[in-house]
Protein backbone atom coordinates (compact mmCIF):
# COMPACT_ATOMS: atom_id res chain seq x y z
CA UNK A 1 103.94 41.30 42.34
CA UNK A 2 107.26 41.13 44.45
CA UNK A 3 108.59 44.48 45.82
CA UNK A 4 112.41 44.74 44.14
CA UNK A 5 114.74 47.47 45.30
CA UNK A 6 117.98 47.67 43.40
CA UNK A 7 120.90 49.29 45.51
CA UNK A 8 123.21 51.16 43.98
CA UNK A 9 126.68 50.34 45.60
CA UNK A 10 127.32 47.66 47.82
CA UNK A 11 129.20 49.67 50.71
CA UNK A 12 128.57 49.75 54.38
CA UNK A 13 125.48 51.51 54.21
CA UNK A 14 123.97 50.55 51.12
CA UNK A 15 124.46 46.49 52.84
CA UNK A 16 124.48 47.51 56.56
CA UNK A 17 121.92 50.23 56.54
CA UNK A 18 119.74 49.98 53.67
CA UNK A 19 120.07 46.07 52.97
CA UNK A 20 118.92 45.52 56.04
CA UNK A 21 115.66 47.92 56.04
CA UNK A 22 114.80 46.95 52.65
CA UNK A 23 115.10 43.05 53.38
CA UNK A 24 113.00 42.83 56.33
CA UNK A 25 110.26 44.82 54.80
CA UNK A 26 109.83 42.09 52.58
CA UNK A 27 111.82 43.62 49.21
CA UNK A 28 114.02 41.47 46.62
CA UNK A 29 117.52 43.10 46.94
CA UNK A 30 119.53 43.79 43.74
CA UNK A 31 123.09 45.16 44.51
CA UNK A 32 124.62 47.18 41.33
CA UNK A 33 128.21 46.41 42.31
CA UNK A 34 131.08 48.78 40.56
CA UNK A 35 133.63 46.22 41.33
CA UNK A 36 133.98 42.78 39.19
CA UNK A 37 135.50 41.40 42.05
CA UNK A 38 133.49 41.98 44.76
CA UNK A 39 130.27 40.86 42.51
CA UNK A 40 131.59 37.54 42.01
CA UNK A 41 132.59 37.38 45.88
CA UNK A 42 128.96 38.51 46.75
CA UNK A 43 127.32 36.01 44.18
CA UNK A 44 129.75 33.07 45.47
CA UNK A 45 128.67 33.59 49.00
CA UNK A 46 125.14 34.03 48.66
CA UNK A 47 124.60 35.67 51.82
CA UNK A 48 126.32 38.95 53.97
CA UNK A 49 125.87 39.06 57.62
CA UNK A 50 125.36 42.21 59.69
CA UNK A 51 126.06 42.79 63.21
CA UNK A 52 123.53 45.46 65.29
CA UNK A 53 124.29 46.37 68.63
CA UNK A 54 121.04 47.17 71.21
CA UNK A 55 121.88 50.45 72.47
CA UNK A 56 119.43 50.22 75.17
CA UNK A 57 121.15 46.63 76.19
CA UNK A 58 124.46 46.38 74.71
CA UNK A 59 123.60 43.25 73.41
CA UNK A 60 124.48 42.11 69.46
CA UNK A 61 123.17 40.35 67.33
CA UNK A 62 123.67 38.33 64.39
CA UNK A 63 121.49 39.32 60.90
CA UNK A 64 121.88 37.08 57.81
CA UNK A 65 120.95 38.52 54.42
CA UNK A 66 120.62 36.57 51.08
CA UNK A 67 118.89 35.72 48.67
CA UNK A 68 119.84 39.01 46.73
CA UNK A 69 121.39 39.53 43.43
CA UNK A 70 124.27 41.70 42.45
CA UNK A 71 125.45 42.87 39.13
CA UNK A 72 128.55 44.38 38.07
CA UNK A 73 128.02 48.24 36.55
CA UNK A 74 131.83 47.91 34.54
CA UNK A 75 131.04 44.73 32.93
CA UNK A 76 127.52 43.51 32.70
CA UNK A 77 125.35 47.04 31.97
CA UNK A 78 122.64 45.67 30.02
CA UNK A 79 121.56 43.05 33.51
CA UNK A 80 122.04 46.54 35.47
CA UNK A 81 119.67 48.78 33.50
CA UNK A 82 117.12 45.70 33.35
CA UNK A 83 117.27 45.59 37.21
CA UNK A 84 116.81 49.52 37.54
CA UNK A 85 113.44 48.88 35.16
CA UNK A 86 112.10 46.35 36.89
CA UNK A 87 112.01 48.11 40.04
């Protein structure tokens, strides 16, 4: 059975922060997205990409997320309480 996480929000730390843990330990991300807008925009895309910066080294680096799914909690509730139960 496939680990699923479902993120609440789809801000700077719930993508940059948590996204990121979540994704490379090996989870199926599910964004609940409050914005209709910004759903569609992360669904047409398929993919976010986050930027870390070594602090030993200075150095960044490039992370590409996708493969996640993202659901609008205005307009499509019912797909947004189904991801929340199958987590």
């Amino acid at each position: 059975m496939a680990k699923k996480a479902v993120l609440i929000g789809a801000g700077k730390i719930g993508r940059g922060f948590l996204g990121d843990i979540l994704y490379h330990a090996g989870y199926e991300l599910t964004f609940l997205v409050h914005s209709p807008v910004q759903t569609q925009q992360m669904r047409d895309q398929g993919y976010y990409t986050i930027f870390q910066t070594s602090e030993a080294t200075g150095e960044m680096r490039k992370v590409r997320i996708d493969g996640y799914a993202a659901y609008c909690t205005v307009t499509e509730q019912e797909q947004c309480a189904e991801a929340i139960a199958q987590a």
